[in-house]
N, C-alpha and C. Protein backbone atom coordinates (compact mmCIF):
# COMPACT_ATOMS: atom_id res chain seq x y z
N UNK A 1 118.60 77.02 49.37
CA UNK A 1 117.34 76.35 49.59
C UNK A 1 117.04 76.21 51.06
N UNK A 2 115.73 76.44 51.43
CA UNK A 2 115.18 76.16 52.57
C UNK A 2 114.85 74.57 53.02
N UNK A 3 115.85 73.14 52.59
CA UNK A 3 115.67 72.48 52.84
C UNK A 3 116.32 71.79 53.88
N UNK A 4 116.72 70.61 53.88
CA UNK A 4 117.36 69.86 54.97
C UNK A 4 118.86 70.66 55.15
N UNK A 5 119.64 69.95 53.70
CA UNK A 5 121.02 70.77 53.79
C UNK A 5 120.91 72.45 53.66
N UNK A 6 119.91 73.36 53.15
CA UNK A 6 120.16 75.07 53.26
C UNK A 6 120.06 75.12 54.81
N UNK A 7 118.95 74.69 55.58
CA UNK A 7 118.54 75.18 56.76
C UNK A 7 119.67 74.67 57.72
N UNK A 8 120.19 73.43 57.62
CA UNK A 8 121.54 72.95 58.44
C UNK A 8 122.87 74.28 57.94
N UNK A 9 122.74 74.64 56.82
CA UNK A 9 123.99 75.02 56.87
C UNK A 9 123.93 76.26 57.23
N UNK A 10 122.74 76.77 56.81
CA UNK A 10 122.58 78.19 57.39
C UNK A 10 122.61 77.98 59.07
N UNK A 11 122.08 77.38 59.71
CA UNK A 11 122.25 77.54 61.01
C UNK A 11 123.83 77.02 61.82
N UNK A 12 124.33 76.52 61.23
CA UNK A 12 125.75 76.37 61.12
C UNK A 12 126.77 77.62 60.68
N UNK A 13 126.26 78.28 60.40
CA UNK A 13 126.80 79.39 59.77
C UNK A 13 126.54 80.57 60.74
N UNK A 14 125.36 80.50 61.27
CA UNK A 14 124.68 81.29 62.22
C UNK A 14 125.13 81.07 63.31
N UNK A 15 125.53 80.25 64.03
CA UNK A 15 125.96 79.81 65.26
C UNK A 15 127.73 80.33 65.27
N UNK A 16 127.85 79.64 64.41
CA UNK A 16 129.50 79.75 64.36
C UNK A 16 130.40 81.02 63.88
N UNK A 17 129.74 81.84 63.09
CA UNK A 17 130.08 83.01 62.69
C UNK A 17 128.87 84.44 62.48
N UNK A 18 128.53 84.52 63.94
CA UNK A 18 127.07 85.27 64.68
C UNK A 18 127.12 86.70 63.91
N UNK A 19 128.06 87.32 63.40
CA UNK A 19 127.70 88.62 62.73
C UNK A 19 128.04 88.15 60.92
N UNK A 20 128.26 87.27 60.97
CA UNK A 20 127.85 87.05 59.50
C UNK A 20 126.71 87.31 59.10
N UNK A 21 126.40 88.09 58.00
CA UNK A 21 124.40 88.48 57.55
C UNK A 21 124.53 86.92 56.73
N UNK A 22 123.61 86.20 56.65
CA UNK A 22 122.65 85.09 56.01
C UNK A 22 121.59 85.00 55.75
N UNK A 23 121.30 84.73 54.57
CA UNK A 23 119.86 84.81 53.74
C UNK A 23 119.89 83.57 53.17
N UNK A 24 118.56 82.72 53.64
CA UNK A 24 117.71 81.57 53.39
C UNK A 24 116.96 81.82 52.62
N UNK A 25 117.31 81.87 50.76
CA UNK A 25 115.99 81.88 49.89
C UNK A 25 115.73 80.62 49.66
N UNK A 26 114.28 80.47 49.28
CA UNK A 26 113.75 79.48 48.51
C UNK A 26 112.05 79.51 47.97
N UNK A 27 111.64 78.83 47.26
CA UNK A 27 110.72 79.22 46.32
C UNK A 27 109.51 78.38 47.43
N UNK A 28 109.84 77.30 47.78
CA UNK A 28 108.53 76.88 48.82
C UNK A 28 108.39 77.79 50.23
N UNK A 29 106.97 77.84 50.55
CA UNK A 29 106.77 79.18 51.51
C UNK A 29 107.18 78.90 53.00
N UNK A 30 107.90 77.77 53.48
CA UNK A 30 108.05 77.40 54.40
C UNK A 30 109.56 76.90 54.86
N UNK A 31 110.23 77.03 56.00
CA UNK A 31 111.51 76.41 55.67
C UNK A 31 110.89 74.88 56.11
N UNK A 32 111.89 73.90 55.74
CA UNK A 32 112.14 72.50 55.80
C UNK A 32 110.72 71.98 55.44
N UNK A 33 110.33 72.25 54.06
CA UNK A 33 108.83 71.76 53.97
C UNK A 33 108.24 70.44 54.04
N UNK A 34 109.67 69.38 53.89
CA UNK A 34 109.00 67.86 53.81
C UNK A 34 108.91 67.44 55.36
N UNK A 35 109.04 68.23 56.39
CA UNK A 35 109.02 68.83 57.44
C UNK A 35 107.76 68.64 58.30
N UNK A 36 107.44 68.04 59.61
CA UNK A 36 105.99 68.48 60.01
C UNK A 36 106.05 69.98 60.15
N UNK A 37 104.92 70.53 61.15
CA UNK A 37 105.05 71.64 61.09
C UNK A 37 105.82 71.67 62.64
N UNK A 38 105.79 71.09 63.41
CA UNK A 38 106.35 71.34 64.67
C UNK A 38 108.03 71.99 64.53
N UNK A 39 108.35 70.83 63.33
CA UNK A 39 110.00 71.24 63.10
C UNK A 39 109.96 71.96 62.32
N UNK A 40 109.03 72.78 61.45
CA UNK A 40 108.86 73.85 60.82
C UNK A 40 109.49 75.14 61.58
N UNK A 41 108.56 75.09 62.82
CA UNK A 41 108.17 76.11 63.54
C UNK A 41 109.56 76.53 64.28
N UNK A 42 109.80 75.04 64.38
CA UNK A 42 111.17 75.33 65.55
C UNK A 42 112.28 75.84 65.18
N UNK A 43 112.52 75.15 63.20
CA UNK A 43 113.68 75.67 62.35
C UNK A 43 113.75 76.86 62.62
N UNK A 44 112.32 77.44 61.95
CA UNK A 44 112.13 78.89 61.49
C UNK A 44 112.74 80.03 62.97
N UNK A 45 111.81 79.48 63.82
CA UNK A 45 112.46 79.92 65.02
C UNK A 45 113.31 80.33 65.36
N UNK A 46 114.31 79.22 65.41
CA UNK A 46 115.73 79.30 65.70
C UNK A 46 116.33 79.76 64.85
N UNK A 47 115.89 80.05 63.32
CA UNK A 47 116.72 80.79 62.67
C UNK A 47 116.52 82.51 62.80
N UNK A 48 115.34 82.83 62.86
CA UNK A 48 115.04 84.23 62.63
C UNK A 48 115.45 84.77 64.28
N UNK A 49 115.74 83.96 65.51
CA UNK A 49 116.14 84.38 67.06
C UNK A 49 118.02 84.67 66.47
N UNK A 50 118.75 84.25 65.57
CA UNK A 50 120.26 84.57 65.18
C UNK A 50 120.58 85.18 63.86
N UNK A 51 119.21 85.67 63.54
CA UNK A 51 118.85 86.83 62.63
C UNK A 51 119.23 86.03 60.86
N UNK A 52 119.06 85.02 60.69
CA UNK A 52 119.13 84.54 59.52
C UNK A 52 117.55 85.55 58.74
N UNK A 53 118.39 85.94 57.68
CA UNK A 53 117.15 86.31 57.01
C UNK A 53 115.77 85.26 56.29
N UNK A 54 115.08 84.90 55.45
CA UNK A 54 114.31 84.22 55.49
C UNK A 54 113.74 85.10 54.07
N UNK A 55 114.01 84.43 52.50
CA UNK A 55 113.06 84.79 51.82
C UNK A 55 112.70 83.72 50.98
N UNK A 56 111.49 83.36 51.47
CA UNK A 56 110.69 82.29 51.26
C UNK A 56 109.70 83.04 50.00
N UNK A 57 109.27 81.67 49.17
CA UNK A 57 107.85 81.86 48.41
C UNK A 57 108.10 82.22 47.25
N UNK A 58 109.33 82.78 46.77
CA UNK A 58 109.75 83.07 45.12
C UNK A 58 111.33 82.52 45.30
N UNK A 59 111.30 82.40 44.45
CA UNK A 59 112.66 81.64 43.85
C UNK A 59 113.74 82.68 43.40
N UNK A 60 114.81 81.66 43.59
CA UNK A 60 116.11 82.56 43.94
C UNK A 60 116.49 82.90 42.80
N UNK A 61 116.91 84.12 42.47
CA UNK A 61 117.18 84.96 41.35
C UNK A 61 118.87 85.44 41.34
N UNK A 62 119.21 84.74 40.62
CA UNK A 62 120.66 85.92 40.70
C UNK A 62 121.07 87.06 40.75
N UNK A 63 120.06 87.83 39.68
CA UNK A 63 120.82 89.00 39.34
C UNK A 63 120.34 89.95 40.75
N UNK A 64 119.49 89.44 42.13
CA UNK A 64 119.34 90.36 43.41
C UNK A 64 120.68 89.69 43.94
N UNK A 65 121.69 89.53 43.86
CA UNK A 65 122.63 89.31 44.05
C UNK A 65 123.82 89.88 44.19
N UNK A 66 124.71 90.47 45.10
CA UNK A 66 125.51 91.68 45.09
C UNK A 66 126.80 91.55 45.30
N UNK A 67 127.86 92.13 44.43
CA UNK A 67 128.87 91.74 44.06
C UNK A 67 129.87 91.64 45.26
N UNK A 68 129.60 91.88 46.46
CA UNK A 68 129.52 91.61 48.33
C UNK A 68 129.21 89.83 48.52
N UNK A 69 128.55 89.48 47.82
CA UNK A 69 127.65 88.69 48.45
C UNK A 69 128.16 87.10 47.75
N UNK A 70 127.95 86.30 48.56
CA UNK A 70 128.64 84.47 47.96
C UNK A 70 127.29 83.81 48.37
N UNK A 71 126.96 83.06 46.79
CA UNK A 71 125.91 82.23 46.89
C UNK A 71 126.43 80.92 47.35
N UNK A 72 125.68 80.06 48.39
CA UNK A 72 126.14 78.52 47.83
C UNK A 72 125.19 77.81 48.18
N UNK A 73 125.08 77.76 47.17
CA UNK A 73 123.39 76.77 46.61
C UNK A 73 123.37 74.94 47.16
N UNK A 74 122.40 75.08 48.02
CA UNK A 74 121.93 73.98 48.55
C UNK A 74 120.54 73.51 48.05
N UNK A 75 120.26 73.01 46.82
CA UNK A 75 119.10 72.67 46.07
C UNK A 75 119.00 71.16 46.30
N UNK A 76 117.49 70.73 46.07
CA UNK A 76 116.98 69.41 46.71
C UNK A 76 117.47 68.46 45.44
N UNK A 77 117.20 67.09 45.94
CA UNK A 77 117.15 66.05 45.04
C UNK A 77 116.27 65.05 45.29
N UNK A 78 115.85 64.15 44.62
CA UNK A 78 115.12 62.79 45.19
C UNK A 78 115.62 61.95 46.10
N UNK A 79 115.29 61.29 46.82
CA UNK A 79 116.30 60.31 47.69
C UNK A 79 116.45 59.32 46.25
N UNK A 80 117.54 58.38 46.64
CA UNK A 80 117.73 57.19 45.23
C UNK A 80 117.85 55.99 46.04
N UNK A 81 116.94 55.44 46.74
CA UNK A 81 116.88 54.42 47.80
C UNK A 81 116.57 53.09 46.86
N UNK A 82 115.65 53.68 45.84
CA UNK A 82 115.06 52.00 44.64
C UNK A 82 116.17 51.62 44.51
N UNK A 83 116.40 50.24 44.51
CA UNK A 83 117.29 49.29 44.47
C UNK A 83 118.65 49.22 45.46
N UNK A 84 118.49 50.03 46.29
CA UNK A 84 119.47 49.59 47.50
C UNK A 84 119.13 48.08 48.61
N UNK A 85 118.14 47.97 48.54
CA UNK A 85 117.61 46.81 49.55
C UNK A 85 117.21 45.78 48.83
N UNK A 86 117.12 44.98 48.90
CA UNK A 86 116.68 43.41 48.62
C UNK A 86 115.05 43.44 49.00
N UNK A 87 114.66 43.97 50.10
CA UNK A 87 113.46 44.13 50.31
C UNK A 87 112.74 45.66 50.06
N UNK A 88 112.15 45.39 48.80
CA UNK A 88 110.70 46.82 48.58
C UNK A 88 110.13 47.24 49.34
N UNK A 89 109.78 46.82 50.26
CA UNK A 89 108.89 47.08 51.49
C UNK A 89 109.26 48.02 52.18
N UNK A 90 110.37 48.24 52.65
CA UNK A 90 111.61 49.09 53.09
C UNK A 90 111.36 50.34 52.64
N UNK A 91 110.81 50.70 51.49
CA UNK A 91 110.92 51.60 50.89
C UNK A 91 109.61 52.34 50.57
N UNK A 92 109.54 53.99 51.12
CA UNK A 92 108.40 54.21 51.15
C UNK A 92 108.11 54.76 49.66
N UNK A 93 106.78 55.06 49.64
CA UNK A 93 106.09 55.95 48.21
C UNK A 93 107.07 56.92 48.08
N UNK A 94 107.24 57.63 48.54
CA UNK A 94 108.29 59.11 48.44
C UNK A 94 109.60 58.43 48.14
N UNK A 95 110.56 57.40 48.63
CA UNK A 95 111.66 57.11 47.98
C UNK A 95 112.74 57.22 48.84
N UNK A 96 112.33 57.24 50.42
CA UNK A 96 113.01 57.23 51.69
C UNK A 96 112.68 55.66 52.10
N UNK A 97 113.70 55.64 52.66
CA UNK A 97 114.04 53.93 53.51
C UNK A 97 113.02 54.39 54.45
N UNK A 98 112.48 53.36 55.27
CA UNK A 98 111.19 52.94 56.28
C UNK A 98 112.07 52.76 57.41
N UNK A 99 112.56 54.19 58.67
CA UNK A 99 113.36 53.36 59.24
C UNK A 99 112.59 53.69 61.29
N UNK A 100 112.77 53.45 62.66
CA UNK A 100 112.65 53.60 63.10
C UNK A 100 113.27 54.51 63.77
N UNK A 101 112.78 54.56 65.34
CA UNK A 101 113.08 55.83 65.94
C UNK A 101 114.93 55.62 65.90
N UNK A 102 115.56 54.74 66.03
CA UNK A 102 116.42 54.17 66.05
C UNK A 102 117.55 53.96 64.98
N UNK A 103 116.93 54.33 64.09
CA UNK A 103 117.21 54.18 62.58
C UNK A 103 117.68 52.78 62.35
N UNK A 104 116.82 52.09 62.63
CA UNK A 104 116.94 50.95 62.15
C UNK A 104 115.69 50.45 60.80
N UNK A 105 116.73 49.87 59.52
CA UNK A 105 115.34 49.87 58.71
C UNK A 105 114.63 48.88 58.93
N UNK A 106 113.48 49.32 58.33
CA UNK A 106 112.14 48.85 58.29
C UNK A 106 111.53 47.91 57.00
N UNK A 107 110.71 47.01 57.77
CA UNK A 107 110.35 46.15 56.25
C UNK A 107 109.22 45.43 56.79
N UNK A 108 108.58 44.28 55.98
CA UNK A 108 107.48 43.23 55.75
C UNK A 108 106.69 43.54 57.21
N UNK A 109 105.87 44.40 57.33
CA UNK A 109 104.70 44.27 58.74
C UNK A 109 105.63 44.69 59.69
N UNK A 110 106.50 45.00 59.80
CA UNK A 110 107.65 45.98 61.08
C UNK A 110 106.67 47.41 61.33
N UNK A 111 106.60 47.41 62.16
CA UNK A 111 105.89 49.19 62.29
C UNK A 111 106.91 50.01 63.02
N UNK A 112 107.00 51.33 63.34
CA UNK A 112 107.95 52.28 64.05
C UNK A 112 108.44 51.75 65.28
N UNK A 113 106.71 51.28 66.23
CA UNK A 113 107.05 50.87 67.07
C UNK A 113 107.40 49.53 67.89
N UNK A 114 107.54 48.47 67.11
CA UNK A 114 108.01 47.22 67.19
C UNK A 114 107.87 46.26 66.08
N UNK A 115 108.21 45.02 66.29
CA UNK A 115 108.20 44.24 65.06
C UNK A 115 107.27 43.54 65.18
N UNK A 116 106.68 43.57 63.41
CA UNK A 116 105.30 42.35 63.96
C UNK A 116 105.73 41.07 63.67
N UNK A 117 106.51 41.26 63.15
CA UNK A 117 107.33 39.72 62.32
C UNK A 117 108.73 39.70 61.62
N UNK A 118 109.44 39.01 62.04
CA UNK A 118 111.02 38.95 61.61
C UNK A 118 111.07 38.18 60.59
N UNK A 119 111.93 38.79 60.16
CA UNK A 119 112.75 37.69 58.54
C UNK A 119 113.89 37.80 58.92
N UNK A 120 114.74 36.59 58.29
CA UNK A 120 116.02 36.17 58.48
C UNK A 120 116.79 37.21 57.10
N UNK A 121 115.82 37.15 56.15
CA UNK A 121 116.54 37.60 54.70
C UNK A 121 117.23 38.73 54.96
N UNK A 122 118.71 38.91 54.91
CA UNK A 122 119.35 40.52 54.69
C UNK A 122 118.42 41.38 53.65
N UNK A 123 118.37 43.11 54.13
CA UNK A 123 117.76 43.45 53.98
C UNK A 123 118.66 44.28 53.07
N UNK A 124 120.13 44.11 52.35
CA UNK A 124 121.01 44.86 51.23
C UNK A 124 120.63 44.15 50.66
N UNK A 125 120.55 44.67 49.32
CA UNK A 125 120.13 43.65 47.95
C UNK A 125 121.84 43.21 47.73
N UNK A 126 121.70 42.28 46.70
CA UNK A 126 123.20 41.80 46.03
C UNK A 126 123.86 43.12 45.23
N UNK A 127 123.15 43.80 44.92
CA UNK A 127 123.78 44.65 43.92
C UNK A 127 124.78 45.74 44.35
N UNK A 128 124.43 45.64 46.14
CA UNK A 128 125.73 46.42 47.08
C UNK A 128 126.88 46.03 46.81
N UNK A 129 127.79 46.85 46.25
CA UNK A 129 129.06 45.71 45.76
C UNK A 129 130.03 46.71 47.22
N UNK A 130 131.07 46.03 47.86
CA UNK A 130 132.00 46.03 48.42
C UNK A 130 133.91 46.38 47.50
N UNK A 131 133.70 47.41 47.14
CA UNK A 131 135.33 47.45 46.74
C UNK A 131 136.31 46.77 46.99
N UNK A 132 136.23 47.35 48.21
CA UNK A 132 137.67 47.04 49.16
C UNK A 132 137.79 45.13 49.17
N UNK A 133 136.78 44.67 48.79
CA UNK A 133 136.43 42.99 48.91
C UNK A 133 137.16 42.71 50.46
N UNK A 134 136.70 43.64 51.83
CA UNK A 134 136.72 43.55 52.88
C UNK A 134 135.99 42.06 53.19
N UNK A 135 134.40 42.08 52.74
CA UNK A 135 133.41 41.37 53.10
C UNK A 135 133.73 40.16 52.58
N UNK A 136 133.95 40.08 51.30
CA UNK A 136 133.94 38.62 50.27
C UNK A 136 135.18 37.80 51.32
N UNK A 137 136.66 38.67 51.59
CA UNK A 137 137.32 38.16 52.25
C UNK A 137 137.19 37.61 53.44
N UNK A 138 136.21 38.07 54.41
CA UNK A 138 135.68 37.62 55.86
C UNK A 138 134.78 36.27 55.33
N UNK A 139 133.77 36.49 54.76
CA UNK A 139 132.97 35.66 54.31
C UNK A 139 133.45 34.12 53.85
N UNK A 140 134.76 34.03 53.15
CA UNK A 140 135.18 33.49 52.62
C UNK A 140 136.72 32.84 53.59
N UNK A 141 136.48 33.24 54.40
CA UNK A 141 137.66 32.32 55.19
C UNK A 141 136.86 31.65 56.84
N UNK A 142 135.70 32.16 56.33
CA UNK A 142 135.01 31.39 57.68
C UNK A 142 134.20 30.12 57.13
């Protein structure tokens, strides 16, 4: 797949082992499509300057597949962010955390570029459970 993880690994692959042949299929016509286009441009770029091949726009077929050749399939998923936070807000339409340049997340009237208003409320919901009961133990002797 031409997404976050195909295009990382292909260019990882490209860098590190330069006469390796690599082929980037995927069925959307663009690499990294959830992508602006700037980092479109730049992926694509940098991949086709270390000769990654690029077959975009139809979907990957096995049987063009050659008994030479090792697939390893990097296909998308949804993010699964609903119910990680205590606060909804956090969480955009698409299903990615709201976070800044900083990666710090985001919530109630916070914008990218500063805060319009603070809350005290932790922003993990309860349902984060801790294994190791690292936390319960700190928590609990102070």
């Amino acid at each position: 797949g031409a997404g976050l993880v195909g295009v990382e690994l292909a260019a990882e692959l490209a860098h590190f082992f330069p006469r390796l042949r690599v082929t980037l299929v995927d069925g959307a016509p663009d690499v990294l499509p959830q992508l602006g286009e700037g980092a479109r441009e730049y992926a694509r770029q940098w991949l086709q300057e270390r000769n990654v091949a690029l077959r975009l726009g139809k979907p990957f077929a096995p049987e063009f597949v050659g008994a030479d050749q090792v697939v390893l399939s990097c296909v998308g998923a949804r993010p699964r962010a609903a119910g990680l936070l205590a606060d909804a807000s956090a969480i955009k339409a698409n299903g990615r955390i709201r976070v800044n340049r900083h990666m710090q997340v985001l919530s109630r009237g916070e914008s990218e570029t500063g805060l319009a208003s603070c809350s005290a409320e932790p922003l993990l919901g309860s349902s984060v459970s801790d294994p190791s009961g690292v936390a319960s133990s700190a928590s609990s002797a102070s």
